[in-house]
Protein backbone atom coordinates (compact mmCIF):
# COMPACT_ATOMS: atom_id res chain seq x y z
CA UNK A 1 -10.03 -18.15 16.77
CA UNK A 2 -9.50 -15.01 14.67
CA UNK A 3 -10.49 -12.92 16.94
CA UNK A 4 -9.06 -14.50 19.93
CA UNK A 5 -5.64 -13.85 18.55
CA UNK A 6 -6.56 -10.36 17.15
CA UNK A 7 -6.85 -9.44 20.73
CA UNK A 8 -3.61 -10.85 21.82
CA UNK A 9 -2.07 -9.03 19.04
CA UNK A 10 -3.44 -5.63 20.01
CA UNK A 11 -2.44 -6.19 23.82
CA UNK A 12 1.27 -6.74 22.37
CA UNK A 13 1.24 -3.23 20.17
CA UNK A 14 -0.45 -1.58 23.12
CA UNK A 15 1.83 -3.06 26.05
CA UNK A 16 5.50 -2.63 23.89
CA UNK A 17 5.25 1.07 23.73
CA UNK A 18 8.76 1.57 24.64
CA UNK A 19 11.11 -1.23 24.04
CA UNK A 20 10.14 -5.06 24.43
CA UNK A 21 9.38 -6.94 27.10
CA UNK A 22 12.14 -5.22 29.42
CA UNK A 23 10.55 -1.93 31.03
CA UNK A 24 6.89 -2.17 29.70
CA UNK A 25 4.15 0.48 30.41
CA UNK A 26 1.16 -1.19 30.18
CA UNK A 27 2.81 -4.68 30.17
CA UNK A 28 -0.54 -6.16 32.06
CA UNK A 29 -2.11 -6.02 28.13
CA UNK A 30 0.03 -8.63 27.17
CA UNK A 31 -1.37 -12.06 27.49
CA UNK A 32 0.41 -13.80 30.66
CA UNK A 33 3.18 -15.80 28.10
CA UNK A 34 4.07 -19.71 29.00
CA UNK A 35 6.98 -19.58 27.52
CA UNK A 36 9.48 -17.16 25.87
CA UNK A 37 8.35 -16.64 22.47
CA UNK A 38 4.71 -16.89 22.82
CA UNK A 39 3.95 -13.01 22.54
CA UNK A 40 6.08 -12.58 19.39
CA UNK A 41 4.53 -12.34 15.95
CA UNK A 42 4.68 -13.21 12.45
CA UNK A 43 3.42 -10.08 10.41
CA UNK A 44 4.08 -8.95 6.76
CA UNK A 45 5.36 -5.09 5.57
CA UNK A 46 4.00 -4.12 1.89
CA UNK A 47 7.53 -3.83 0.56
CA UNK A 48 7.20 -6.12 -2.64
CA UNK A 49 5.16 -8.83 -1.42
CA UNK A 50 2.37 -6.62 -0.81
CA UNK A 51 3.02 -3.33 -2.91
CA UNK A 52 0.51 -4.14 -5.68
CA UNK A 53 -2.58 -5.05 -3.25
CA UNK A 54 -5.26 -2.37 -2.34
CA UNK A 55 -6.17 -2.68 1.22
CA UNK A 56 -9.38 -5.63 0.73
CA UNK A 57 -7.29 -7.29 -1.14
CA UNK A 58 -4.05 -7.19 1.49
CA UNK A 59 -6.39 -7.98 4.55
CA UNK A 60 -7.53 -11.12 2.80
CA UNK A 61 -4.60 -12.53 1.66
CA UNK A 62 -3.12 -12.12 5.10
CA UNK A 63 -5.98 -13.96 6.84
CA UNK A 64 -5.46 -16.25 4.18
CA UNK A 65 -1.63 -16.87 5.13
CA UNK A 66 -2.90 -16.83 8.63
CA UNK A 67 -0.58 -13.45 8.88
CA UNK A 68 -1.97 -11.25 10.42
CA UNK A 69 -0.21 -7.96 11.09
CA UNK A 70 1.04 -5.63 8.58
CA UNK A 71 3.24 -2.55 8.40
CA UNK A 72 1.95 -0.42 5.46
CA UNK A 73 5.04 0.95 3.44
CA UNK A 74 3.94 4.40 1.58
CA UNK A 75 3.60 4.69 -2.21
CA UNK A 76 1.91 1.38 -2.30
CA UNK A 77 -1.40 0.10 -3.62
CA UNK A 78 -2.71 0.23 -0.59
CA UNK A 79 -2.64 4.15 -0.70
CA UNK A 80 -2.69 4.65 3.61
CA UNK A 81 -0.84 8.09 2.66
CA UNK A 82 -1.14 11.32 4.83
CA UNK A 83 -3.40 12.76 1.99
CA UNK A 84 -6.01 10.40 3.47
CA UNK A 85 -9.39 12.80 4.69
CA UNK A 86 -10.56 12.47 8.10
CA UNK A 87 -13.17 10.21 6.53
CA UNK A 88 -10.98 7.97 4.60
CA UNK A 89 -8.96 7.49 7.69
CA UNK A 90 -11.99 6.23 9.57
CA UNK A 91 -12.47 4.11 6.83
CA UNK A 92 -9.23 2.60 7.15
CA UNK A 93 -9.32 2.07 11.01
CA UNK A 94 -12.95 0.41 10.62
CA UNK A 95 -11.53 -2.36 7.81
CA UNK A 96 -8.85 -3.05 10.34
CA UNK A 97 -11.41 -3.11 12.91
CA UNK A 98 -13.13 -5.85 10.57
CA UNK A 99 -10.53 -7.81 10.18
CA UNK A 100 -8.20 -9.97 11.63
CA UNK A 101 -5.35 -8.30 10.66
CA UNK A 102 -3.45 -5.74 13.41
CA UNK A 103 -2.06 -2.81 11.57
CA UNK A 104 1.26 -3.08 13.34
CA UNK A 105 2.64 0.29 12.03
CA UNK A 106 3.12 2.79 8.73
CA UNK A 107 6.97 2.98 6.52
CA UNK A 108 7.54 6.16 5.77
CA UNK A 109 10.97 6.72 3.54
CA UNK A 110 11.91 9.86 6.03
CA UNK A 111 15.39 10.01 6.36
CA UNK A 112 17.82 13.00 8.56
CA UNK A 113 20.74 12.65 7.43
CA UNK A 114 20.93 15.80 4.96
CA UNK A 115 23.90 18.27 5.18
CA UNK A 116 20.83 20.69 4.43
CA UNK A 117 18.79 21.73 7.23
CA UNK A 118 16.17 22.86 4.74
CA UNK A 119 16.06 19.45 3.62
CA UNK A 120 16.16 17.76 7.32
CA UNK A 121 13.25 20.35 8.36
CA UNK A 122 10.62 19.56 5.10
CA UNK A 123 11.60 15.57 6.27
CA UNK A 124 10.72 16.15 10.32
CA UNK A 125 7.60 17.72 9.01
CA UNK A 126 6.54 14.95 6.34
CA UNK A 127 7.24 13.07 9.49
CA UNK A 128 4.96 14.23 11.66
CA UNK A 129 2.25 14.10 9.13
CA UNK A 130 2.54 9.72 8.83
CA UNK A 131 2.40 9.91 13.18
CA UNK A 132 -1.07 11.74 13.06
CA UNK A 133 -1.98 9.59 10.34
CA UNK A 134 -0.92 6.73 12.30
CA UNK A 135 -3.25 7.61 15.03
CA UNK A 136 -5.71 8.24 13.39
CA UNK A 137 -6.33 4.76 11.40
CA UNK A 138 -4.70 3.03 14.51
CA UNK A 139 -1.63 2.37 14.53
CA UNK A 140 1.67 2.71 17.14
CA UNK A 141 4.19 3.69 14.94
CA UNK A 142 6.23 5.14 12.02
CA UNK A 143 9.04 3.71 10.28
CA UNK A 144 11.78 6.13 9.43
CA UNK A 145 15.91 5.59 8.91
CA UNK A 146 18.78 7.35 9.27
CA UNK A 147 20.34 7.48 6.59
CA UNK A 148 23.75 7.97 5.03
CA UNK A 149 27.22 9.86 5.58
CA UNK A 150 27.64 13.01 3.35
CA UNK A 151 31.37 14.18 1.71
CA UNK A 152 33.19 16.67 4.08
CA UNK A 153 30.57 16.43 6.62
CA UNK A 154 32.20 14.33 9.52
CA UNK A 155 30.32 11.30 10.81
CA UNK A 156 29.74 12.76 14.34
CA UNK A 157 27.60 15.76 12.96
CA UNK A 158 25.88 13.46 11.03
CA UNK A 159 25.23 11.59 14.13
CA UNK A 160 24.58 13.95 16.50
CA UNK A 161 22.37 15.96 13.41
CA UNK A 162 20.14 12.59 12.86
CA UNK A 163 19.68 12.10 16.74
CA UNK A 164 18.34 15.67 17.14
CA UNK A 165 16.04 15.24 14.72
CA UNK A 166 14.56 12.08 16.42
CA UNK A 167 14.51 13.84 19.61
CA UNK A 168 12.18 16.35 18.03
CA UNK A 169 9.96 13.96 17.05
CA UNK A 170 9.55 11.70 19.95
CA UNK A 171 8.21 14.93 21.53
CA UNK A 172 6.05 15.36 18.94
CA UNK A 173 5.31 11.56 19.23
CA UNK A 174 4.00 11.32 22.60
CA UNK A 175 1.27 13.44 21.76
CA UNK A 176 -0.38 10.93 19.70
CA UNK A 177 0.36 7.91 21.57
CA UNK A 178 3.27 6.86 18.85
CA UNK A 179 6.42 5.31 18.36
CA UNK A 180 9.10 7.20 16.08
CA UNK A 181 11.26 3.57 14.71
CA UNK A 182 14.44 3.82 13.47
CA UNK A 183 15.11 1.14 10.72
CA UNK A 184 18.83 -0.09 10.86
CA UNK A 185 19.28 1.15 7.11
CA UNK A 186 22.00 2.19 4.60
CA UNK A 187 25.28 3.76 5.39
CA UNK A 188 24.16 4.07 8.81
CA UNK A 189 23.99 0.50 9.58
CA UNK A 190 26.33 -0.85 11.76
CA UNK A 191 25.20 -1.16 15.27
CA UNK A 192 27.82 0.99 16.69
CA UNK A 193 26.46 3.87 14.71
CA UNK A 194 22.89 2.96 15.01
CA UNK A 195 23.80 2.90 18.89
CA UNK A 196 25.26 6.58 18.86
CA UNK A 197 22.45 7.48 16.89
CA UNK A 198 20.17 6.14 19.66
CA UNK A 199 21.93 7.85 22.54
CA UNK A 200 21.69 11.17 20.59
CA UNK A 201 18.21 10.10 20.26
CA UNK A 202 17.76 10.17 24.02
CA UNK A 203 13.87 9.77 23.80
CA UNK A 204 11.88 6.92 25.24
CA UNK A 205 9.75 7.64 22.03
CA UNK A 206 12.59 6.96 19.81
CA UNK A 207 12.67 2.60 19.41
CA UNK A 208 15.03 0.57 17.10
CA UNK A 209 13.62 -1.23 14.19
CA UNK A 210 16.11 -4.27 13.78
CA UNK A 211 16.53 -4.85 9.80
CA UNK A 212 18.62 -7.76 9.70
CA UNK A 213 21.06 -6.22 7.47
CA UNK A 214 24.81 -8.11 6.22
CA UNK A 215 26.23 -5.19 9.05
CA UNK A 216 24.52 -7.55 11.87
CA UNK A 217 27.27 -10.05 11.41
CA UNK A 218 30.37 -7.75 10.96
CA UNK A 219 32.44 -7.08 14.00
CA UNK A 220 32.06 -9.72 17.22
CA UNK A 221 29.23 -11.38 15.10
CA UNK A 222 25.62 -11.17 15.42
CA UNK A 223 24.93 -12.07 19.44
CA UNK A 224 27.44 -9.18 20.49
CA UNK A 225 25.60 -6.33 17.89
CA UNK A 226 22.23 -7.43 18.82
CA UNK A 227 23.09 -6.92 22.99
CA UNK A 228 24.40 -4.24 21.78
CA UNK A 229 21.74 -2.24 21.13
CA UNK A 230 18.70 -4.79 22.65
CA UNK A 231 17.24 -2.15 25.36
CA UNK A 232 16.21 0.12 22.14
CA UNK A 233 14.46 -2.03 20.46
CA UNK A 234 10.74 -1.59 19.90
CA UNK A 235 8.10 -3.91 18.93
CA UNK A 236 8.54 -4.42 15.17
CA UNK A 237 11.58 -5.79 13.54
CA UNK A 238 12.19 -6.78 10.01
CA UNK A 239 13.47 -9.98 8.39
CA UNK A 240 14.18 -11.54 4.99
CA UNK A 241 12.49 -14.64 4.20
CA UNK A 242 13.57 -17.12 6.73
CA UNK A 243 15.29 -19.94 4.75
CA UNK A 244 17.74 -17.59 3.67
CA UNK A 245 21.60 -18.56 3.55
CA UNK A 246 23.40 -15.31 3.93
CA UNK A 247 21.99 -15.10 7.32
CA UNK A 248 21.32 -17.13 10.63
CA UNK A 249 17.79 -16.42 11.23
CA UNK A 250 17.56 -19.49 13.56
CA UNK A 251 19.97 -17.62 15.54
CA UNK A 252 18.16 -14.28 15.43
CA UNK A 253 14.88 -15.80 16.70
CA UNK A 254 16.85 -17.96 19.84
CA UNK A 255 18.06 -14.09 20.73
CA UNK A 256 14.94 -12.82 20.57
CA UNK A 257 13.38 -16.16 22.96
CA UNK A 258 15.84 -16.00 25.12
CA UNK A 259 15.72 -11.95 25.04
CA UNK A 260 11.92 -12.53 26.05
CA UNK A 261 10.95 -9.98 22.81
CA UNK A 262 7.39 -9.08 22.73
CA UNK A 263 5.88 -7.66 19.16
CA UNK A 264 6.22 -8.09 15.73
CA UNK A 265 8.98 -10.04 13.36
CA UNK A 266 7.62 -8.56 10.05
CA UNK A 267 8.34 -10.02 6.19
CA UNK A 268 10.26 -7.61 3.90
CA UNK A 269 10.80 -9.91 1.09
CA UNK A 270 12.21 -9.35 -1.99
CA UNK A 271 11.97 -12.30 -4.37
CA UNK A 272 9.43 -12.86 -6.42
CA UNK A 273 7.12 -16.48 -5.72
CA UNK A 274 4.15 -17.52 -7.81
CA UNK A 275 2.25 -17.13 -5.45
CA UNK A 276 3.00 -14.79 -2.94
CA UNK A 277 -0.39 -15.71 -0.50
CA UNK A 278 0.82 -19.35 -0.14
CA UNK A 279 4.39 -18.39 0.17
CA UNK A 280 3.82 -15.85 2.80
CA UNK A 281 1.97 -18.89 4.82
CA UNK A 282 5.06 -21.32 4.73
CA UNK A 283 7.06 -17.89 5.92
CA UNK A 284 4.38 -17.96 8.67
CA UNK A 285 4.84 -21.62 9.45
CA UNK A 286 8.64 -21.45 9.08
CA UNK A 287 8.92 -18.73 11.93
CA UNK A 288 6.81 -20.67 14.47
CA UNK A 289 8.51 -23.91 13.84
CA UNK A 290 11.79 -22.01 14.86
CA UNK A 291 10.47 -20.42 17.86
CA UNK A 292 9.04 -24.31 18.81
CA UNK A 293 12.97 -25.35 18.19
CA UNK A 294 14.67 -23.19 20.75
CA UNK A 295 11.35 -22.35 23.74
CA UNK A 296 11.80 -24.17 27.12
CA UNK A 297 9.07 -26.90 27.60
CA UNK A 298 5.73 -25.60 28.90
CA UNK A 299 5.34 -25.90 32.47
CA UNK A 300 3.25 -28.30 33.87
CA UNK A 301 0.54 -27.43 35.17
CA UNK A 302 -0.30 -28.05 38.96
């Protein structure tokens, strides 16, 4: 069964190479869906949860939650850095190749949003170093944000500065076979900034990494941001845990069905459980029970 669904994970990071389901390259990986919301994913990203687990240890613990894709944050126990060797990075790609678990993507903390082009140019280059390490143990993408307005600079530079430097590396991107993904983060996130950041952008390598952040729900409310920046999403997006009050996940996930998202909906949790392997399962159970609440009925079969 394992393996089976291994497969159909790795024909969803394959096919969603650009956004989601809407203009796929490659879409014929993904499994023919029933329904809405059968090629979307439950996966978990080493933020706390996961921080203090070396990589056996994470793989089994999300087999064990029946979670099975990860995004690897950097500075964690893991230690998937771009000091790896070329050996070590075969070593990674074989335990993945082991096991289960899809490795969905790698979190850099790269951020573009420094008044000092010194500063932005050492970051594009740290950069580029997590994509080739991302292709080499496996993986589809790299996690970066934005990330803040500076005094005296005015926002538009900041914009226009941030977008450049994506642009540079979705060229530099493509020639791995990666995704550069923009995590709605800090001062930058409101969606109408994240959206001119993305049009500076101007790169089909350059995909949104949805963060659900308190800025989701400012404005028109959380339907009118998320159209309003839906065709630049890519295929991982990052929630809180899912019983949370201070936001309408339930809501999130009936945009996603009824936006027909293909990929990942990835754990960055915060608190602090007993036991973070059983609570990570009830996560896991608690997003398919609200994808089951709000799919159309299976078609009958003729």
């Amino acid at each position: 069964m394992f393996q089976a669904t291994r497969r159909r994970f790795l024909g969803v990071c394959a096919a969603t190479t650009t956004t989601c389901t809407w203009g796929l390259p490659g879409a014929g990986l993904l499994r023919a869906a029933d329904r809405p919301g059968d090629n979307m994913f439950f996966g978990l990203v080493t933020y706390q949860w996961g921080k203090d687990w070396d990589l056996p240890t994470l793989l089994r613990n999300c087999e064990k939650a029946a979670v099975l894709g990860v995004e690897l944050r950097t500075t964690h126990a893991h230690g998937v850095e771009p000091s790896l060797t070329d050996k070590q990075r075969q070593e990674v790609q074989k335990r993945f190749g082991d096991s289960p678990v899809v490795l969905a993507g790698l979190g850099s903390n790269e951020r573009f949003d420094n008044p000092d082009p010194a500063v932005v140019k050492r970051a594009i280059e740290a950069t580029k170093k997590f994509l080739v390490l991302s292709h080499d143990v496996g993986s589809t993408g790299v996690k970066v944000k934005p990330d803040r307005f500076h005094p005296d600079v005015p926002r538009e530079k900041t914009i226009a500065q941030i977008g450049k430097a994506l642009h540079t590396l979705g060229d530099f991107a493509g020639g791995y076979g990666q995704k550069v993904r923009l995590e709605v983060h800090g001062q930058c996130a409101e969606l109408p900034t994240i959206k001119a950041i993305m049009e500076a952008a101007d790169h089909d390598n350059v995909v949104l990494c949805w963060n659900s952040n308190a800025q989701d729900l400012q404005g028109a409310g959380l339907e009118a941001n998320f159209k309003m920046v839906q065709k630049h999403l890519g295929s991982t997006l990052h929630v809180r845990e899912l019983e949370s009050p201070d936001y309408p996940y339930a809501k999130l996930i009936k945009l996603l069905v009824n936006a027909k998202y293909a990929g990942w909906v990835m754990l960055e949790a915060s608190s602090q459980p007993k036991d973070r392997v059983a609570a990570l399962a009830a996560q896991g159970r608690l997003f398919r029970n609200l994808i089951k609440q709000v799919q159309p009925e299976k078609p009958k079969r003729k």
